[in-house]
N, C-alpha and C. Protein backbone atom coordinates (compact mmCIF):
# COMPACT_ATOMS: atom_id res chain seq x y z
N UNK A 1 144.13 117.29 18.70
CA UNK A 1 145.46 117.84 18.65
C UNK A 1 146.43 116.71 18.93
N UNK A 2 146.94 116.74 17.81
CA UNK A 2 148.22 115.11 18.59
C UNK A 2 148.93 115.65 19.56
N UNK A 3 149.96 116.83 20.02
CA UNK A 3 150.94 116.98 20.92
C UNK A 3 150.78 118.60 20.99
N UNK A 4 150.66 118.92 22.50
CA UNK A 4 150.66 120.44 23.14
C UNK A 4 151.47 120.11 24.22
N UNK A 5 152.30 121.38 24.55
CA UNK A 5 152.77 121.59 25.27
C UNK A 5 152.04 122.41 26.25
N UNK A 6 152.01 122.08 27.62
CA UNK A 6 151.37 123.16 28.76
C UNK A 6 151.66 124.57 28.73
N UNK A 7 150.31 125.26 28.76
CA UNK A 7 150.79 126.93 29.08
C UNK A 7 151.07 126.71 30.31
N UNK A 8 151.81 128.04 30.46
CA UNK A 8 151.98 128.59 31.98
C UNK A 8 151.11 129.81 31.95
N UNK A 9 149.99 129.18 32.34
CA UNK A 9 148.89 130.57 31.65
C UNK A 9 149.20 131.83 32.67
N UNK A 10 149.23 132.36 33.58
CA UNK A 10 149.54 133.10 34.49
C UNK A 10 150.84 134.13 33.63
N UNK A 11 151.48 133.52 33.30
CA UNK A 11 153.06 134.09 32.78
C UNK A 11 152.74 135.12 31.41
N UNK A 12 152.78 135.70 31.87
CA UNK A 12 152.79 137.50 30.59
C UNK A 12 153.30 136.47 29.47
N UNK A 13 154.46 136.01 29.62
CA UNK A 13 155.18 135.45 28.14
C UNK A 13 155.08 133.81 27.71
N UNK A 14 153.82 133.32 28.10
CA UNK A 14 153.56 132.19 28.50
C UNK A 14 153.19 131.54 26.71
N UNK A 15 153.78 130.59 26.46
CA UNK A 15 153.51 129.72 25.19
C UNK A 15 153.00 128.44 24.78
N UNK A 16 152.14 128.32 24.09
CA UNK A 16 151.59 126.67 23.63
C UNK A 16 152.41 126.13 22.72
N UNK A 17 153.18 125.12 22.87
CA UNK A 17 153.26 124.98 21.29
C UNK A 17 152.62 123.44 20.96
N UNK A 18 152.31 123.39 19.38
CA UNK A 18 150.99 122.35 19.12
C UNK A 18 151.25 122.11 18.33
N UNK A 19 150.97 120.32 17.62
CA UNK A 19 151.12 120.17 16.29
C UNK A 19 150.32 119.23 16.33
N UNK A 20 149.49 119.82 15.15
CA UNK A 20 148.44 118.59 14.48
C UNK A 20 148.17 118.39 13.25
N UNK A 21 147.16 117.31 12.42
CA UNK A 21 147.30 117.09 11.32
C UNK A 21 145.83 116.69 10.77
N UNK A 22 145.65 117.28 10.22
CA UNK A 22 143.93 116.83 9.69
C UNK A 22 144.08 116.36 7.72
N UNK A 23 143.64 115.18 7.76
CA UNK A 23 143.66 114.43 6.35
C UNK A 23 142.26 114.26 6.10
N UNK A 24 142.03 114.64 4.63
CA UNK A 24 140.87 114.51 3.56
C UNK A 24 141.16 114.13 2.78
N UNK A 25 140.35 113.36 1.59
CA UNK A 25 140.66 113.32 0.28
C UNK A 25 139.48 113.66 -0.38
N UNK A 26 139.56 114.48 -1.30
CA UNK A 26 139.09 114.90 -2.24
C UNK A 26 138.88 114.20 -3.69
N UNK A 27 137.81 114.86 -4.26
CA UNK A 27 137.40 113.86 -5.71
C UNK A 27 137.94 114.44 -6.55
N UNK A 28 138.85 115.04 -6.87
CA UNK A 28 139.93 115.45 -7.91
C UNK A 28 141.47 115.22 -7.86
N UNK A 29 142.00 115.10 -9.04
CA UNK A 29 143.58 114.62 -8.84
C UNK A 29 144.35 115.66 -8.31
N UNK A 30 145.28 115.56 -7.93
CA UNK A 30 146.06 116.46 -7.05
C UNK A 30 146.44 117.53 -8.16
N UNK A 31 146.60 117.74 -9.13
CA UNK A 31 146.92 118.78 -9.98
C UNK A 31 145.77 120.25 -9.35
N UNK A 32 144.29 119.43 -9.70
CA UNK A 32 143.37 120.48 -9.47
C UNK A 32 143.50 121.11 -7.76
N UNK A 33 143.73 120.02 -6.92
CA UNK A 33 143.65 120.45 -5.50
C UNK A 33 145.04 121.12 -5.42
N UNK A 34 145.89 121.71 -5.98
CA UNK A 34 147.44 122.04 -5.91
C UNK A 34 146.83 123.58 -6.35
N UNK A 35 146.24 123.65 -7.00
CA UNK A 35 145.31 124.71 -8.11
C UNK A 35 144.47 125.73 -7.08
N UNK A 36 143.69 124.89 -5.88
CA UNK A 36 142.87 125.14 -5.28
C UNK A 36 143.90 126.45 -4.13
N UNK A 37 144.65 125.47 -4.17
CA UNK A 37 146.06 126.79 -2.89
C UNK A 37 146.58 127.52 -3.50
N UNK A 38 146.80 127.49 -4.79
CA UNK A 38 147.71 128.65 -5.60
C UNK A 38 147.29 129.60 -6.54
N UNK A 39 145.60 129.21 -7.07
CA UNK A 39 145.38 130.22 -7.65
C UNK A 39 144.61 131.01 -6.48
N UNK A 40 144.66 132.17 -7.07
CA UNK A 40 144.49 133.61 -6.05
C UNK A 40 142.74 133.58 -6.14
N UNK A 41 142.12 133.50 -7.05
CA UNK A 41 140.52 133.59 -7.07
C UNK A 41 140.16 132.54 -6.44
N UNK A 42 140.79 131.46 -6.55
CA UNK A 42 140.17 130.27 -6.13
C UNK A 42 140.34 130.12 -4.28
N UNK A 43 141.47 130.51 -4.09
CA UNK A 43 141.81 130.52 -2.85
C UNK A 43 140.85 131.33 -2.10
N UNK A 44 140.85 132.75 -2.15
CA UNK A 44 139.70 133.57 -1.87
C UNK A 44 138.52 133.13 -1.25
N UNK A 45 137.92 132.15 -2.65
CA UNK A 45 136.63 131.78 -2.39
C UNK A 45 136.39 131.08 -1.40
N UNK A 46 137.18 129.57 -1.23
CA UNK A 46 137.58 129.08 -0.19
C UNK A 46 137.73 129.15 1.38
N UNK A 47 139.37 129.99 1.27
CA UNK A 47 139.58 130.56 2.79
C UNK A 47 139.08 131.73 2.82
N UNK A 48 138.77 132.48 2.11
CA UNK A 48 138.15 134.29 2.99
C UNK A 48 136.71 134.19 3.03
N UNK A 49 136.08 134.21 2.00
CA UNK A 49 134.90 134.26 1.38
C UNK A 49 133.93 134.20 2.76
N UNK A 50 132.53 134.74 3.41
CA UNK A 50 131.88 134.46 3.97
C UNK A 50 132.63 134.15 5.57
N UNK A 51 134.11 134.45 5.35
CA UNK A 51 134.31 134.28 7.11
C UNK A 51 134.99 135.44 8.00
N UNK A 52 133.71 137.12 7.00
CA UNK A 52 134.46 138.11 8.01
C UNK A 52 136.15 138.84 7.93
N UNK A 53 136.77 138.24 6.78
CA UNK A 53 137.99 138.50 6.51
C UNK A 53 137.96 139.97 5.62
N UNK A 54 139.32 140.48 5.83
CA UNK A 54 139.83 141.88 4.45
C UNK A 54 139.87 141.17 4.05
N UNK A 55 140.91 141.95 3.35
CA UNK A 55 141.04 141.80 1.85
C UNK A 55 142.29 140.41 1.62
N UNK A 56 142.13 140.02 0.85
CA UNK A 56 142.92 138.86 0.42
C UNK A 56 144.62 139.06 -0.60
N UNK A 57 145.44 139.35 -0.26
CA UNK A 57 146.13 139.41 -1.87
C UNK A 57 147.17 138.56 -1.52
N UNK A 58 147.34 137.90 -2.73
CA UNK A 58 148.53 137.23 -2.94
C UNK A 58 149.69 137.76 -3.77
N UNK A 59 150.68 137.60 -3.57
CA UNK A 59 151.56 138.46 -4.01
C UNK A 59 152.93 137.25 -4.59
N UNK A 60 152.60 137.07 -5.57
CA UNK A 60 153.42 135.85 -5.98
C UNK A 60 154.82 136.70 -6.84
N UNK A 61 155.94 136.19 -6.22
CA UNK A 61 157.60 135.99 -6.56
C UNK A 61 157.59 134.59 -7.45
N UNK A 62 158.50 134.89 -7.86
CA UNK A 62 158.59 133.34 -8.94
C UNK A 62 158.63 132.24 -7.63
N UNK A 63 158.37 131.15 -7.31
CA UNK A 63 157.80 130.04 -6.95
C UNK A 63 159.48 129.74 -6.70
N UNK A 64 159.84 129.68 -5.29
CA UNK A 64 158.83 129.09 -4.21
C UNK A 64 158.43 130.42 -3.39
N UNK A 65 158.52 131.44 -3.65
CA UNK A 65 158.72 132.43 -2.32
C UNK A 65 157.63 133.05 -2.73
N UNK A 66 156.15 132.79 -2.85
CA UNK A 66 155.11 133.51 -2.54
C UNK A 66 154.62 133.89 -1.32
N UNK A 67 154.35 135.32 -1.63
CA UNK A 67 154.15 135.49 0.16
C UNK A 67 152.15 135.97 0.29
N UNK A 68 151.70 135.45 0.97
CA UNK A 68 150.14 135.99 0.72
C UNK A 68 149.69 136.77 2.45
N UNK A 69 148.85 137.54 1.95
CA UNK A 69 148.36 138.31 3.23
C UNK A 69 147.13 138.41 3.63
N UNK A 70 146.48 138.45 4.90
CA UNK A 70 144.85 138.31 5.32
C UNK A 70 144.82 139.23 6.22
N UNK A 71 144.14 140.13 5.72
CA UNK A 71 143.37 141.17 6.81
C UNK A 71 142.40 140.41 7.73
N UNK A 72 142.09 140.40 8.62
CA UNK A 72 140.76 139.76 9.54
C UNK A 72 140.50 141.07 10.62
N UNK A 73 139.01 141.13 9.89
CA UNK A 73 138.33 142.06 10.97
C UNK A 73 137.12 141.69 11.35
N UNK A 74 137.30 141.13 12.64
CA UNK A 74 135.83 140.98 13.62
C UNK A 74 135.70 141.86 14.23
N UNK A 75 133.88 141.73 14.39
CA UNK A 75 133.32 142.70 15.57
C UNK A 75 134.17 142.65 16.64
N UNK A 76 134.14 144.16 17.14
CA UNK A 76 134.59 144.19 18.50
C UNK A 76 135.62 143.92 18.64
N UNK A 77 136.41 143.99 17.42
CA UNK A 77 138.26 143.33 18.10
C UNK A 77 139.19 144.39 17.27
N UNK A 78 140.36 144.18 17.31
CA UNK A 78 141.07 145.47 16.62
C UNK A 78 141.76 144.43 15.30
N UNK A 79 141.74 144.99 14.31
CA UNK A 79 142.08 144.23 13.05
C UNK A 79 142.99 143.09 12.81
N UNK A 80 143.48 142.36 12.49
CA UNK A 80 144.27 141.43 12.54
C UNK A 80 144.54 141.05 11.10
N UNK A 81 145.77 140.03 11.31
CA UNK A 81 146.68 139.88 10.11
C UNK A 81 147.21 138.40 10.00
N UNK A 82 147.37 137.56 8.97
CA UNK A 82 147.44 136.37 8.58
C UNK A 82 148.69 136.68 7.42
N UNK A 83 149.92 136.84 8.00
CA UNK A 83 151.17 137.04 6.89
C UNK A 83 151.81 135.69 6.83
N UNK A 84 152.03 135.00 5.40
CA UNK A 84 152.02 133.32 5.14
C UNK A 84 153.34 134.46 4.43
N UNK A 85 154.28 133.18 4.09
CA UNK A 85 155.77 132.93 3.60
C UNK A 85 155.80 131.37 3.37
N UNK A 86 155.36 131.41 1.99
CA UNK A 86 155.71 130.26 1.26
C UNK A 86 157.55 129.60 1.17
N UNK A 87 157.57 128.61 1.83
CA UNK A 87 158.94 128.08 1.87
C UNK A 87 159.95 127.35 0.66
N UNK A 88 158.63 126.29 0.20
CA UNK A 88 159.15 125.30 -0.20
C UNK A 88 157.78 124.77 -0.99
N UNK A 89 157.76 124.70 -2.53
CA UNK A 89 156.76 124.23 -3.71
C UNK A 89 157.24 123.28 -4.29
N UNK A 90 157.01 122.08 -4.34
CA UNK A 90 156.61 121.13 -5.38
C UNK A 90 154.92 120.98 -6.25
N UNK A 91 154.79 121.48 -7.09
CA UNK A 91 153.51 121.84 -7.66
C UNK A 91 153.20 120.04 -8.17
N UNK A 92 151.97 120.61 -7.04
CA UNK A 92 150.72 119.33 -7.49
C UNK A 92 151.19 118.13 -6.47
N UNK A 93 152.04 118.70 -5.67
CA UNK A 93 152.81 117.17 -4.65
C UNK A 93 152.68 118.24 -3.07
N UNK A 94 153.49 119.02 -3.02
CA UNK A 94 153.49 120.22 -1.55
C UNK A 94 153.70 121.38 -1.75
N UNK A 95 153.18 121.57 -0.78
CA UNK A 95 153.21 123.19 -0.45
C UNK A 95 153.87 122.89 1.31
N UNK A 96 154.86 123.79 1.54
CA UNK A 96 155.31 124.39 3.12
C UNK A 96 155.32 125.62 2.89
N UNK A 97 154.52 126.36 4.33
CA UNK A 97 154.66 127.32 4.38
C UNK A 97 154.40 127.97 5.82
N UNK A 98 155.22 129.14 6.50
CA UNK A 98 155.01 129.70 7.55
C UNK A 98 154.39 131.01 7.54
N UNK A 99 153.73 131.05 8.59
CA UNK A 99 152.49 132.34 8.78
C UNK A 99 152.88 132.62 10.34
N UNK A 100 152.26 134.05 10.21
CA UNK A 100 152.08 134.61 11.54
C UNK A 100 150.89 135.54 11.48
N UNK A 101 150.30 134.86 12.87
CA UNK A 101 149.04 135.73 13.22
C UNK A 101 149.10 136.85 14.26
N UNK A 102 148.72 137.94 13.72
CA UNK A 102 148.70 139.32 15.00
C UNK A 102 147.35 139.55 15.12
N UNK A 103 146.93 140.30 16.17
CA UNK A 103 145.36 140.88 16.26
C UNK A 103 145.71 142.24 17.00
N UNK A 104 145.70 143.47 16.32
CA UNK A 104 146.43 144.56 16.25
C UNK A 104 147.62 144.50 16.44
N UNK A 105 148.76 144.77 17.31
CA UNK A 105 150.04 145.09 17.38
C UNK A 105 150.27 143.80 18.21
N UNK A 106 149.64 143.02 18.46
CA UNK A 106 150.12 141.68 19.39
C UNK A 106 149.95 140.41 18.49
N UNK A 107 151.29 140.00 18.97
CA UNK A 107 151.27 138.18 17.99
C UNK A 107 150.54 137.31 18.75
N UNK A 108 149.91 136.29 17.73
CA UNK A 108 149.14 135.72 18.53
C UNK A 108 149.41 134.10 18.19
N UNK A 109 150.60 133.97 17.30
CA UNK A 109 150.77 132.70 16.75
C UNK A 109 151.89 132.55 15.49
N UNK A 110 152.91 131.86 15.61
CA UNK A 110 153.41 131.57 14.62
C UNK A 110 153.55 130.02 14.04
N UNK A 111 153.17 129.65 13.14
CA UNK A 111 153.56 128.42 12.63
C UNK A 111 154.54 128.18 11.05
N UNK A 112 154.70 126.48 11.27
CA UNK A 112 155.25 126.00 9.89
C UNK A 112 154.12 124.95 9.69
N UNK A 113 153.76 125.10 8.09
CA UNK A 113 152.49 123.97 7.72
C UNK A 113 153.40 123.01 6.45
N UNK A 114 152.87 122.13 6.26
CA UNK A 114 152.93 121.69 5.13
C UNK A 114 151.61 120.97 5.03
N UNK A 115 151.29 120.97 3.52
CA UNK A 115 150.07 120.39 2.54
C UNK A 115 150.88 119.32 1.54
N UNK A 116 150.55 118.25 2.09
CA UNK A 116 150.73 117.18 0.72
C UNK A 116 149.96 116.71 0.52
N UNK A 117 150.04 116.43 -1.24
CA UNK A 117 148.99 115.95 -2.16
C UNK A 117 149.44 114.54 -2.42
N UNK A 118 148.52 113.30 -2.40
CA UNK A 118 148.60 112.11 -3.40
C UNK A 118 148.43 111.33 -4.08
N UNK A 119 148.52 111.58 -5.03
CA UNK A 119 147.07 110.57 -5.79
C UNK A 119 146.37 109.36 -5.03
N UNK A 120 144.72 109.46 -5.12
CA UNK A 120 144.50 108.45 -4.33
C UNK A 120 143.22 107.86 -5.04
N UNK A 121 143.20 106.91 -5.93
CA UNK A 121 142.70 106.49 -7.33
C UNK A 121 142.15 107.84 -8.14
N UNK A 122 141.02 108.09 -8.04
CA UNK A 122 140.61 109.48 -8.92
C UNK A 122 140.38 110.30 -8.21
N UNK A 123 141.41 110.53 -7.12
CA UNK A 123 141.00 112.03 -6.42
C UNK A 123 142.45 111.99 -5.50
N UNK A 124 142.48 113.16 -4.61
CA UNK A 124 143.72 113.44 -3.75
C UNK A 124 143.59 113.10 -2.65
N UNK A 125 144.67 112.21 -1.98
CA UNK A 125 144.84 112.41 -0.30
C UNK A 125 145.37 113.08 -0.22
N UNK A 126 144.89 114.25 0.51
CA UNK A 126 145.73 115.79 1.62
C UNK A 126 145.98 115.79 2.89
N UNK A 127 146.43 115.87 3.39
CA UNK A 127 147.74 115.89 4.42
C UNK A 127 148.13 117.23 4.65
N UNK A 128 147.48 117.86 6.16
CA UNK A 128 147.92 119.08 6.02
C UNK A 128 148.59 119.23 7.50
N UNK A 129 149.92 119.14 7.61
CA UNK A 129 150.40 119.33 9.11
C UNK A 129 150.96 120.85 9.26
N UNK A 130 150.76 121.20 11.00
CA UNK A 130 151.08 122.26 11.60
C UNK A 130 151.78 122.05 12.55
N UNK A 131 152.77 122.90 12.81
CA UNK A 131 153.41 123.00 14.15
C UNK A 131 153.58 124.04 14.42
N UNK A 132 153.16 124.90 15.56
CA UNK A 132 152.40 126.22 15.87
C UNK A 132 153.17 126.42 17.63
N UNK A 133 153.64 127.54 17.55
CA UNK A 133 153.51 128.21 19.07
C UNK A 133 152.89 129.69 19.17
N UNK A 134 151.73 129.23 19.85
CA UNK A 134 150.47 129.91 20.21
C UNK A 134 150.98 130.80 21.62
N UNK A 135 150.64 132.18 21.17
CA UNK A 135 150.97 132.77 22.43
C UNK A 135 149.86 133.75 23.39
N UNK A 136 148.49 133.04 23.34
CA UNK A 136 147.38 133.02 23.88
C UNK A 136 146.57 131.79 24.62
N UNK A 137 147.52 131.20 25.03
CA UNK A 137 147.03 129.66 25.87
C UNK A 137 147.12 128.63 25.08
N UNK A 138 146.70 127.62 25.39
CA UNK A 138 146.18 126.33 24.80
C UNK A 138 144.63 126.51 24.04
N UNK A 139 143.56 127.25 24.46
CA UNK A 139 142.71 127.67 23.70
C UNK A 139 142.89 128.37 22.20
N UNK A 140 143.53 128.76 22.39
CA UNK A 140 143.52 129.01 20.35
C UNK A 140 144.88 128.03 19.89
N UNK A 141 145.66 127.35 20.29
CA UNK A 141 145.98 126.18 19.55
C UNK A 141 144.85 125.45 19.23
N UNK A 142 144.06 125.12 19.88
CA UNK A 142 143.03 123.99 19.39
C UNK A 142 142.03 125.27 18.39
N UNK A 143 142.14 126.38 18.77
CA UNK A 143 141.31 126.64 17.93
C UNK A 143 142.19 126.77 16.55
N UNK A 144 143.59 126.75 16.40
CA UNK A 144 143.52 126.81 15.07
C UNK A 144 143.54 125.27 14.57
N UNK A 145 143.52 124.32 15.62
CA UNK A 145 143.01 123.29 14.61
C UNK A 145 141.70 123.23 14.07
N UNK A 146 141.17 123.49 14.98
CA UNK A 146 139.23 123.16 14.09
C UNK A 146 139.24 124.29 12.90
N UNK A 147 139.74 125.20 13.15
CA UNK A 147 139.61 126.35 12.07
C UNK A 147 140.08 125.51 10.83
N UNK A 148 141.54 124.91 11.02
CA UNK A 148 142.03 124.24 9.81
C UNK A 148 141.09 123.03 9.79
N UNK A 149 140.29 122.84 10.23
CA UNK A 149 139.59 121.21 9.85
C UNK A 149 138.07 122.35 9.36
N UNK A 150 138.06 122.92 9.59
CA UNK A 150 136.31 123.72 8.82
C UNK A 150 137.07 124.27 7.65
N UNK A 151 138.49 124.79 7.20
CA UNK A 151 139.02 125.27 6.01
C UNK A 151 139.14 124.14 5.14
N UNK A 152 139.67 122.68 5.67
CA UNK A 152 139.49 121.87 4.61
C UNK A 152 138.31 121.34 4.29
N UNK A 153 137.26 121.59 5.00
CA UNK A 153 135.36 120.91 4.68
C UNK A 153 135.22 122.25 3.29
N UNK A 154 135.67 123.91 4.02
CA UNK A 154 134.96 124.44 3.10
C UNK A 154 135.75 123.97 1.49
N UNK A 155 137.61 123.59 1.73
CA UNK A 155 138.14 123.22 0.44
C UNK A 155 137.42 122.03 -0.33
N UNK A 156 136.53 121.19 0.67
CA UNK A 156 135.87 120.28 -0.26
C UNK A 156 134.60 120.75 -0.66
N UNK A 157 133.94 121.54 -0.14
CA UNK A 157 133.06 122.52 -1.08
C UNK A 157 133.24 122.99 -2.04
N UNK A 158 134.63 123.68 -2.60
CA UNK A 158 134.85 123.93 -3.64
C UNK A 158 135.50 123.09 -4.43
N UNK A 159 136.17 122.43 -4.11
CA UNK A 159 136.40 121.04 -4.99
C UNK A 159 135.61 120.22 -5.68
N UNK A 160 134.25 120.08 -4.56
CA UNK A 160 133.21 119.31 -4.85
C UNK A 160 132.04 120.09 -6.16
N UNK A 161 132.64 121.85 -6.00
CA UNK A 161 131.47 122.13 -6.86
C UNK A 161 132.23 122.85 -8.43
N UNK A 162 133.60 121.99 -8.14
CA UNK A 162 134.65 122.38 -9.41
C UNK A 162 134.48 121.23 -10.10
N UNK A 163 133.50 120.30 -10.27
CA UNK A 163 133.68 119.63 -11.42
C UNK A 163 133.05 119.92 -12.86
């Protein structure tokens, strides 16, 4: 995590806030990895697929204001929700976008991300920064970093098996 701020864990209204940045590059030009976040099947496969998630839909407005939604239901917990608000598109260069996480009627996180793409001889450098205030400790800030660093291994799984 490059920079957290201390909970005041004790405090009912107690906040993390965190920003970090995890970079990959991938063996395709940034067109296809731009492809990988915006088409709706592809995305799916990617981020939901095999990790326990509802249902997936994306709900695309003419560009930039796509808004996409994630049901998440684990054992033993009460359902939860992943509501993204696409900000700001340059196709095949960035994506910004802000999300908020609930797990039934309680927030559990809001952030702003951006994803940049750049050509980096025959494939993409990605660049994906967050800045997040977590309102469940310092423990799930870091957990949504590793989450975002196992989402970009599984994005090179599918990258890797899109040729």
């Amino acid at each position: 995590m490059n920079q957290t701020t201390p909970a005041r864990v004790n405090e009912p209204d107690a906040v993390t806030h965190a920003t970090f940045t995890v970079e990959r590059t991938y063996p395709v030009p940034p067109a296809r990895a731009f492809t990988a976040f915006a088409d709706q099947a592809t995305k799916r496969r990617w981020f939901a697929e095999g990790r326990r998630l509802g249902g997936v839909r994306v709900h695309a407005r003419l560009p930039p204001r796509w808004q996409r939604s994630v049901a998440l239901q684990l054992p033993g917990r009460p359902r939860g929700r992943n509501d993204t608000q696409f900000q700001f598109i340059i196709p095949d260069r960035r994506i910004v976008f802000s999300y908020r996480m609930t797990m039934g009627a309680r927030p559990l996180s809001a952030s702003l991300s951006t994803v940049e793409l750049v050509p980096f001889g025959a494939g993409t450098h990605m660049t994906y920064s967050e800045q997040g205030v977590y309102f469940d400790g310092p423990a799930l800030a870091k957990g949504h970093e590793e989450g975002s660093r196992q989402l970009m291994e599984r994005l090179a799984e599918e990258l890797g098996n899109s040729r």
